[in-house]
PDB file of N, CA and C in Angstrom:
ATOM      1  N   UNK A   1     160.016 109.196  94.895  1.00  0.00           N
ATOM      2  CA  UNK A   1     161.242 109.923  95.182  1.00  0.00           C
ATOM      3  C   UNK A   1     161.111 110.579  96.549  1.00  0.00           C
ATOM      4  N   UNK A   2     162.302 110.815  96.851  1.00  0.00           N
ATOM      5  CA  UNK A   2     162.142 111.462  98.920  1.00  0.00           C
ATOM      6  C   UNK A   2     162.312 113.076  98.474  1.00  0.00           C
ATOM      7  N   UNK A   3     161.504 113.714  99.265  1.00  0.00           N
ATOM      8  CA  UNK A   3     161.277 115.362  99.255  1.00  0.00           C
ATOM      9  C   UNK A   3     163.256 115.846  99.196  1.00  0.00           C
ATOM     10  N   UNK A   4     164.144 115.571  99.303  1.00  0.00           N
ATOM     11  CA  UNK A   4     165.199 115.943  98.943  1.00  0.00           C
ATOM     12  C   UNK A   4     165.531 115.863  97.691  1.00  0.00           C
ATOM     13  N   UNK A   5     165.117 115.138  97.273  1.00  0.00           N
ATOM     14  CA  UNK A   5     165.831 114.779  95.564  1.00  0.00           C
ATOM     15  C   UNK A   5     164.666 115.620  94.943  1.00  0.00           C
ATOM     16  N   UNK A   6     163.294 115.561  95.453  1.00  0.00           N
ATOM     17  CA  UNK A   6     162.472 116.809  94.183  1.00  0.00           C
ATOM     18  C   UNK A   6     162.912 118.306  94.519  1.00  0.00           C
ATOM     19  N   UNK A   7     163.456 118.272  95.954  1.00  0.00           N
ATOM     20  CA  UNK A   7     164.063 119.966  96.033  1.00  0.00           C
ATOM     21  C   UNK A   7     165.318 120.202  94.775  1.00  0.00           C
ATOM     22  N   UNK A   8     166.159 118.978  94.818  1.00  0.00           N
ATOM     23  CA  UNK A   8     167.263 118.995  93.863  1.00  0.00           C
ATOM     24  C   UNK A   8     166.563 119.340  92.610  1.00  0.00           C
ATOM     25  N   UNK A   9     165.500 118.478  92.220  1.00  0.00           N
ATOM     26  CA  UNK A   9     164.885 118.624  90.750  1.00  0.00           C
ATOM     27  C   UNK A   9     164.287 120.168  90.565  1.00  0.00           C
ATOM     28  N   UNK A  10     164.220 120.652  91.740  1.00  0.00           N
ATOM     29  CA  UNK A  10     162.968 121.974  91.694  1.00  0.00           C
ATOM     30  C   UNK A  10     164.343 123.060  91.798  1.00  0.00           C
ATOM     31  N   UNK A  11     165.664 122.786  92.573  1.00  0.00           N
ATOM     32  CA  UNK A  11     166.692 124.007  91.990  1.00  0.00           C
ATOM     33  C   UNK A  11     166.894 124.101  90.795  1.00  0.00           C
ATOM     34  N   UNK A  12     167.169 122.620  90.155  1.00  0.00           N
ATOM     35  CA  UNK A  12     167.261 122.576  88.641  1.00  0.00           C
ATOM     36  C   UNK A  12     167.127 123.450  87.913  1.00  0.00           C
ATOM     37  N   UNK A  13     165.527 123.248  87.828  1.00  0.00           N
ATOM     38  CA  UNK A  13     164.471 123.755  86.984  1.00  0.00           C
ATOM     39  C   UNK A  13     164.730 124.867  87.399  1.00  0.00           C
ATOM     40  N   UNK A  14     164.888 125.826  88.813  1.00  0.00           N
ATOM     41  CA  UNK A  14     164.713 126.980  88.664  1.00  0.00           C
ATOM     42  C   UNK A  14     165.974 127.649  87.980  1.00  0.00           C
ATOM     43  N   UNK A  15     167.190 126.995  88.535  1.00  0.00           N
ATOM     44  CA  UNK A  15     168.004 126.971  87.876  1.00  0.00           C
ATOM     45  C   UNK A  15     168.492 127.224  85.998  1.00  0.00           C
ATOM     46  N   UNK A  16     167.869 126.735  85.964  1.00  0.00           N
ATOM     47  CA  UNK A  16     167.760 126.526  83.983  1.00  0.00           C
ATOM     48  C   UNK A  16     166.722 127.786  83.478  1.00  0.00           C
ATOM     49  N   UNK A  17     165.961 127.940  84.386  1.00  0.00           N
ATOM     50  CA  UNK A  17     164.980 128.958  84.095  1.00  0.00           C
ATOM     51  C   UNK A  17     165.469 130.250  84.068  1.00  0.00           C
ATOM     52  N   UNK A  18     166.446 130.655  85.125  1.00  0.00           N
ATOM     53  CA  UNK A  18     167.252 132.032  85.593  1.00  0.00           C
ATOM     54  C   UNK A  18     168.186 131.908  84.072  1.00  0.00           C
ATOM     55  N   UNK A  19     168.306 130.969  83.737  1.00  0.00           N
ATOM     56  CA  UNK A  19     169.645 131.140  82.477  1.00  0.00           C
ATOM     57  C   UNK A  19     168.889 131.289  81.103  1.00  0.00           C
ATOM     58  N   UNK A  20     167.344 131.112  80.994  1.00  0.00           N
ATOM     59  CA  UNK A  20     166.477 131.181  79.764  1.00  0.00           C
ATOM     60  C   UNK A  20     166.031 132.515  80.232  1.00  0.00           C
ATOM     61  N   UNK A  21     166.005 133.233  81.495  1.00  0.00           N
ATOM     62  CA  UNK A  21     165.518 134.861  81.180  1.00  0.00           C
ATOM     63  C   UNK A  21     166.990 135.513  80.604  1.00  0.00           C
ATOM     64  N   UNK A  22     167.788 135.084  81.183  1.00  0.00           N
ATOM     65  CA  UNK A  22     169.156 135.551  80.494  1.00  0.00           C
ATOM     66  C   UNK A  22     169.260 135.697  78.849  1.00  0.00           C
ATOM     67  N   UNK A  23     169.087 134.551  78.659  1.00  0.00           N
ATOM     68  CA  UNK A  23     168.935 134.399  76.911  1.00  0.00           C
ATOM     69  C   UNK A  23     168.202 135.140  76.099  1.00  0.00           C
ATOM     70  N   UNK A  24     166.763 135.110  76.756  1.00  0.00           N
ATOM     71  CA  UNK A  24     165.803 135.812  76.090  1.00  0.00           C
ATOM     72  C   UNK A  24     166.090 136.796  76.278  1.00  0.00           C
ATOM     73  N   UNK A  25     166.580 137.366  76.632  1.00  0.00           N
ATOM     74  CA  UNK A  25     166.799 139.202  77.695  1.00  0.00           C
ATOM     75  C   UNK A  25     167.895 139.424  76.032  1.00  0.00           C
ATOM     76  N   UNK A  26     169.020 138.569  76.437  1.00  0.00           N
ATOM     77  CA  UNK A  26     170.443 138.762  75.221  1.00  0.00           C
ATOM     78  C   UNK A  26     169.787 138.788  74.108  1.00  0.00           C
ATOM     79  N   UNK A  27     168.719 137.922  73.691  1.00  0.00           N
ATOM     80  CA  UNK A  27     168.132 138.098  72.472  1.00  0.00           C
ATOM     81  C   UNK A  27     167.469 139.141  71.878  1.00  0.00           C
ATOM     82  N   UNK A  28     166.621 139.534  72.935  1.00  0.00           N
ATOM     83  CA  UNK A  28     166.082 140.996  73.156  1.00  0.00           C
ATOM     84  C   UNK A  28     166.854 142.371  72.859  1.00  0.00           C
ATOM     85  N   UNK A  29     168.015 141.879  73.608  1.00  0.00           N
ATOM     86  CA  UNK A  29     169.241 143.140  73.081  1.00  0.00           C
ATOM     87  C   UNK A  29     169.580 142.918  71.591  1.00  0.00           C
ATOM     88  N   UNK A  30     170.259 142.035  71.196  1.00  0.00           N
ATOM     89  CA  UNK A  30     170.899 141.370  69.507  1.00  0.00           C
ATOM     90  C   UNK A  30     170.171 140.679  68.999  1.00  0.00           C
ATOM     91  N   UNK A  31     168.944 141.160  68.427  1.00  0.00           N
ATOM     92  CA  UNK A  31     167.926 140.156  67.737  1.00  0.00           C
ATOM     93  C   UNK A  31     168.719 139.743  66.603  1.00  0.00           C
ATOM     94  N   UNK A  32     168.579 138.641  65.869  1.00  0.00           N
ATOM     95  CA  UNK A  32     169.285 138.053  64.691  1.00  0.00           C
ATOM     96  C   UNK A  32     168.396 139.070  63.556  1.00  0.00           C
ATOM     97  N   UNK A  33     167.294 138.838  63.956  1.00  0.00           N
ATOM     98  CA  UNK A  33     165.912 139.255  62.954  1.00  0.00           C
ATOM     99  C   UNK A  33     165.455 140.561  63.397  1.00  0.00           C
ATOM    100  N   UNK A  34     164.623 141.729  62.942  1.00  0.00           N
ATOM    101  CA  UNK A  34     163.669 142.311  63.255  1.00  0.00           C
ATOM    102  C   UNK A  34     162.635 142.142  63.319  1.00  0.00           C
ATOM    103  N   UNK A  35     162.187 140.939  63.349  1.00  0.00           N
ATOM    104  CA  UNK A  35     160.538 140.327  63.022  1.00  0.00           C
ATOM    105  C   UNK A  35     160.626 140.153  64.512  1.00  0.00           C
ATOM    106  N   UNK A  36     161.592 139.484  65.523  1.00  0.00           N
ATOM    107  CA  UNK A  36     161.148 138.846  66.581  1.00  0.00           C
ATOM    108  C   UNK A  36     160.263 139.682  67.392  1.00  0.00           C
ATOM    109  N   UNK A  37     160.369 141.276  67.769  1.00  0.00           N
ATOM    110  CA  UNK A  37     159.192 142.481  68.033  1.00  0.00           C
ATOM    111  C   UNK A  37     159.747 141.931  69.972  1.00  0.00           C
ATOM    112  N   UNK A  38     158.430 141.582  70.352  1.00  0.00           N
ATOM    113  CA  UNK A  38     158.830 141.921  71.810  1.00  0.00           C
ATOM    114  C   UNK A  38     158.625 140.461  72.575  1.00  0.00           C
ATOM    115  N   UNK A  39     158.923 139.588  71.432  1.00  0.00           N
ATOM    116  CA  UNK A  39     158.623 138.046  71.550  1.00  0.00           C
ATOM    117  C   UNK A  39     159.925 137.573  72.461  1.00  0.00           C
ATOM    118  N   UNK A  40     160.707 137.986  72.450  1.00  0.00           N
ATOM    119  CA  UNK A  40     162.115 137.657  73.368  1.00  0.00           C
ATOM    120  C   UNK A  40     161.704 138.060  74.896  1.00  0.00           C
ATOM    121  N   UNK A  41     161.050 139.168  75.451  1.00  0.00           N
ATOM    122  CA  UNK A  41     160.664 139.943  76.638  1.00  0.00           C
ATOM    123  C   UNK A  41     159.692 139.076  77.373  1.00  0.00           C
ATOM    124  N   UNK A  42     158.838 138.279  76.179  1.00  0.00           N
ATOM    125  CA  UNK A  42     157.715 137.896  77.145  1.00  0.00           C
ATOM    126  C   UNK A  42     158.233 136.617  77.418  1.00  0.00           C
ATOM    127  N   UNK A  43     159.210 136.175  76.394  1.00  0.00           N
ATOM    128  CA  UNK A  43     159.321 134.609  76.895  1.00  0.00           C
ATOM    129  C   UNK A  43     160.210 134.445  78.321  1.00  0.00           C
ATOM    130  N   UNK A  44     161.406 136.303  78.511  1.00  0.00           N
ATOM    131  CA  UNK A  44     162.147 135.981  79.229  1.00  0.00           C
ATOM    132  C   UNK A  44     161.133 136.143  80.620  1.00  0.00           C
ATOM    133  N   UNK A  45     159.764 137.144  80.759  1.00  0.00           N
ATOM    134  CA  UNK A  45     158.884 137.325  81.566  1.00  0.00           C
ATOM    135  C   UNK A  45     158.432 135.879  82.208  1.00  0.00           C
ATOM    136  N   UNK A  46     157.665 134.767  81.135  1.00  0.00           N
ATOM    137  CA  UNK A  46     157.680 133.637  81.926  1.00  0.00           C
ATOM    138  C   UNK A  46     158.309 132.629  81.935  1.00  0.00           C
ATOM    139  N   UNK A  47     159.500 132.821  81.591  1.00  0.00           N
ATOM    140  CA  UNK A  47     160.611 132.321  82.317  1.00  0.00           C
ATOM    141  C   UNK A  47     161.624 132.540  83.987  1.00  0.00           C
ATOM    142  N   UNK A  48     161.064 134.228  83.689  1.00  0.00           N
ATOM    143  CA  UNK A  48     161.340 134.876  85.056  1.00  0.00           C
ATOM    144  C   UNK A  48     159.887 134.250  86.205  1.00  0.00           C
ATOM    145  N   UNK A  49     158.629 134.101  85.929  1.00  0.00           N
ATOM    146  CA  UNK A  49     158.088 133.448  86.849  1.00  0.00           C
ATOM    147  C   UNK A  49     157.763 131.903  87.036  1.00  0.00           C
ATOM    148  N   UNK A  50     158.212 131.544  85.423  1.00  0.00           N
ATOM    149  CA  UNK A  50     158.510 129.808  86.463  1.00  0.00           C
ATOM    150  C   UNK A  50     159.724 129.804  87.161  1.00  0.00           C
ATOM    151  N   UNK A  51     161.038 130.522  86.946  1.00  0.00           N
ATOM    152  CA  UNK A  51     162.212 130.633  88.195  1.00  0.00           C
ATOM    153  C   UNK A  51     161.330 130.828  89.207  1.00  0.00           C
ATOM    154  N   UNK A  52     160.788 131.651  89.660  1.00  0.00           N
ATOM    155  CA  UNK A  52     160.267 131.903  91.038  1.00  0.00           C
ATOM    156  C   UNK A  52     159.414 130.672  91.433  1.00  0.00           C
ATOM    157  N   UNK A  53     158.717 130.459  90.676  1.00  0.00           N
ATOM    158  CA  UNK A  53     157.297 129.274  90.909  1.00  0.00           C
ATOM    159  C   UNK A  53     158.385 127.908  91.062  1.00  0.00           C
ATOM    160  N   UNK A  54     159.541 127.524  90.529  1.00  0.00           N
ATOM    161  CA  UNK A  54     159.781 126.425  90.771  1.00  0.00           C
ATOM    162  C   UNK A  54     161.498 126.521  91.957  1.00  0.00           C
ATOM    163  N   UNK A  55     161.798 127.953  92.706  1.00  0.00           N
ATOM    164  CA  UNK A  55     162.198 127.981  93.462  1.00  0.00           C
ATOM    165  C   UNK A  55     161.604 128.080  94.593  1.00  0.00           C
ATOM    166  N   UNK A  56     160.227 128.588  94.396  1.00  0.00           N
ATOM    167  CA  UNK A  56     158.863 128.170  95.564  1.00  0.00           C
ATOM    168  C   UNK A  56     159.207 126.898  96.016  1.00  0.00           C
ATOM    169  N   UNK A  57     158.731 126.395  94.556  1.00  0.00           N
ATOM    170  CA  UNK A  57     158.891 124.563  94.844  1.00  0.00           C
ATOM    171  C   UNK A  57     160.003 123.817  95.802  1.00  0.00           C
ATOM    172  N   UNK A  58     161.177 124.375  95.460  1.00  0.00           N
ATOM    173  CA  UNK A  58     162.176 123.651  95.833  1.00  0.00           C
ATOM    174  C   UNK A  58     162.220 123.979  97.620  1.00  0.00           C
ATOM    175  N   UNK A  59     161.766 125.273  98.424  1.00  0.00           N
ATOM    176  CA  UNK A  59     161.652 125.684  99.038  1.00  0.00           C
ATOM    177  C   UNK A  59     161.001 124.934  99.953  1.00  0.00           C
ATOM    178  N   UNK A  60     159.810 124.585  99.556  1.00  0.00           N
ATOM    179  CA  UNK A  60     159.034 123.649 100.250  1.00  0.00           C
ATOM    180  C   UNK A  60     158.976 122.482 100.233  1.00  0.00           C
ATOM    181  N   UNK A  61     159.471 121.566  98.902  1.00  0.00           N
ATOM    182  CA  UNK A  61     160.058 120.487  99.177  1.00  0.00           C
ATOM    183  C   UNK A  61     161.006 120.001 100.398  1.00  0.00           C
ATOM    184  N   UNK A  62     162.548 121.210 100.631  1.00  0.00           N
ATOM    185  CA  UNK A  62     163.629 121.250 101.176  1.00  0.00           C
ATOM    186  C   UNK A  62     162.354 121.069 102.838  1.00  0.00           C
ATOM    187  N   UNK A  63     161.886 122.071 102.881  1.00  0.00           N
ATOM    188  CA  UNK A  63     160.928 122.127 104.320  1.00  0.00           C
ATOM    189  C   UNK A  63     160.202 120.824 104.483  1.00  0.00           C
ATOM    190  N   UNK A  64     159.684 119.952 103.765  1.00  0.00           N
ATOM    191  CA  UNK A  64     159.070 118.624 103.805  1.00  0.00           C
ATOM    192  C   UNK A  64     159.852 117.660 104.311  1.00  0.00           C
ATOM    193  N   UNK A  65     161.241 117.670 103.184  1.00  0.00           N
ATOM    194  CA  UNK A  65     162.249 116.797 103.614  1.00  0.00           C
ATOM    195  C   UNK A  65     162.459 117.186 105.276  1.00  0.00           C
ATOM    196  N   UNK A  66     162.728 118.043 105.728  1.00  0.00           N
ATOM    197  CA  UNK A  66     163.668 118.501 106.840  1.00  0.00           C
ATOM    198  C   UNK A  66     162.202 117.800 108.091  1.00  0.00           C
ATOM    199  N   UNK A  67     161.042 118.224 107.597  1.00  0.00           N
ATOM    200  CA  UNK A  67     159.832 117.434 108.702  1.00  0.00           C
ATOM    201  C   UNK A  67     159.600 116.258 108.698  1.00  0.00           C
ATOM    202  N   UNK A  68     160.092 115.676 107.854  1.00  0.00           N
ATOM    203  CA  UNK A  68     160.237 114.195 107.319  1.00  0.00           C
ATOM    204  C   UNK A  68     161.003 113.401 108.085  1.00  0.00           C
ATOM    205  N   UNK A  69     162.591 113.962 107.628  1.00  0.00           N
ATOM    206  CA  UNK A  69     163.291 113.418 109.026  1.00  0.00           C
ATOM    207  C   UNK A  69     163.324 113.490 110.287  1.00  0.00           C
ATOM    208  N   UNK A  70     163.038 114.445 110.583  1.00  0.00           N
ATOM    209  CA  UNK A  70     162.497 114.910 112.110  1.00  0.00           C
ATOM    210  C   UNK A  70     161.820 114.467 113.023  1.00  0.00           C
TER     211      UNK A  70
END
């Protein structure tokens, strides 16, 4: 694949990731259960750092592509 299309794949992902700390966060607020405890916080925690780790990604992909064509 060309360093543009894995930047696309790497917004994605970070993408999808920013909307699973969301969830977990909402879940955190309106647990269905009281058992879940603080299991919603941590999942939205690494979810909040693969967003970052795979907007890294996309970051430097986008910079590869751009030296690529160049």
């Amino acid at each position: 694949m060309k360093w543009s299309a894995w930047s696309v794949v790497f917004t994605g992902l970070s993408l999808t990731s920013v909307m699973a700390v969301v969830l977990f966060f909402l879940v955190s607020v309106n647990p269905k259960d009281a058992s879940y405890g603080s299991t919603p916080l941590i999942y939205a925690a690494g979810s909040a750092v693969a967003a970052v780790a795979f907007n890294r990604a996309s970051a430097w992909a986008a910079r590869r592509a751009r030296d690529v064509e160049a």
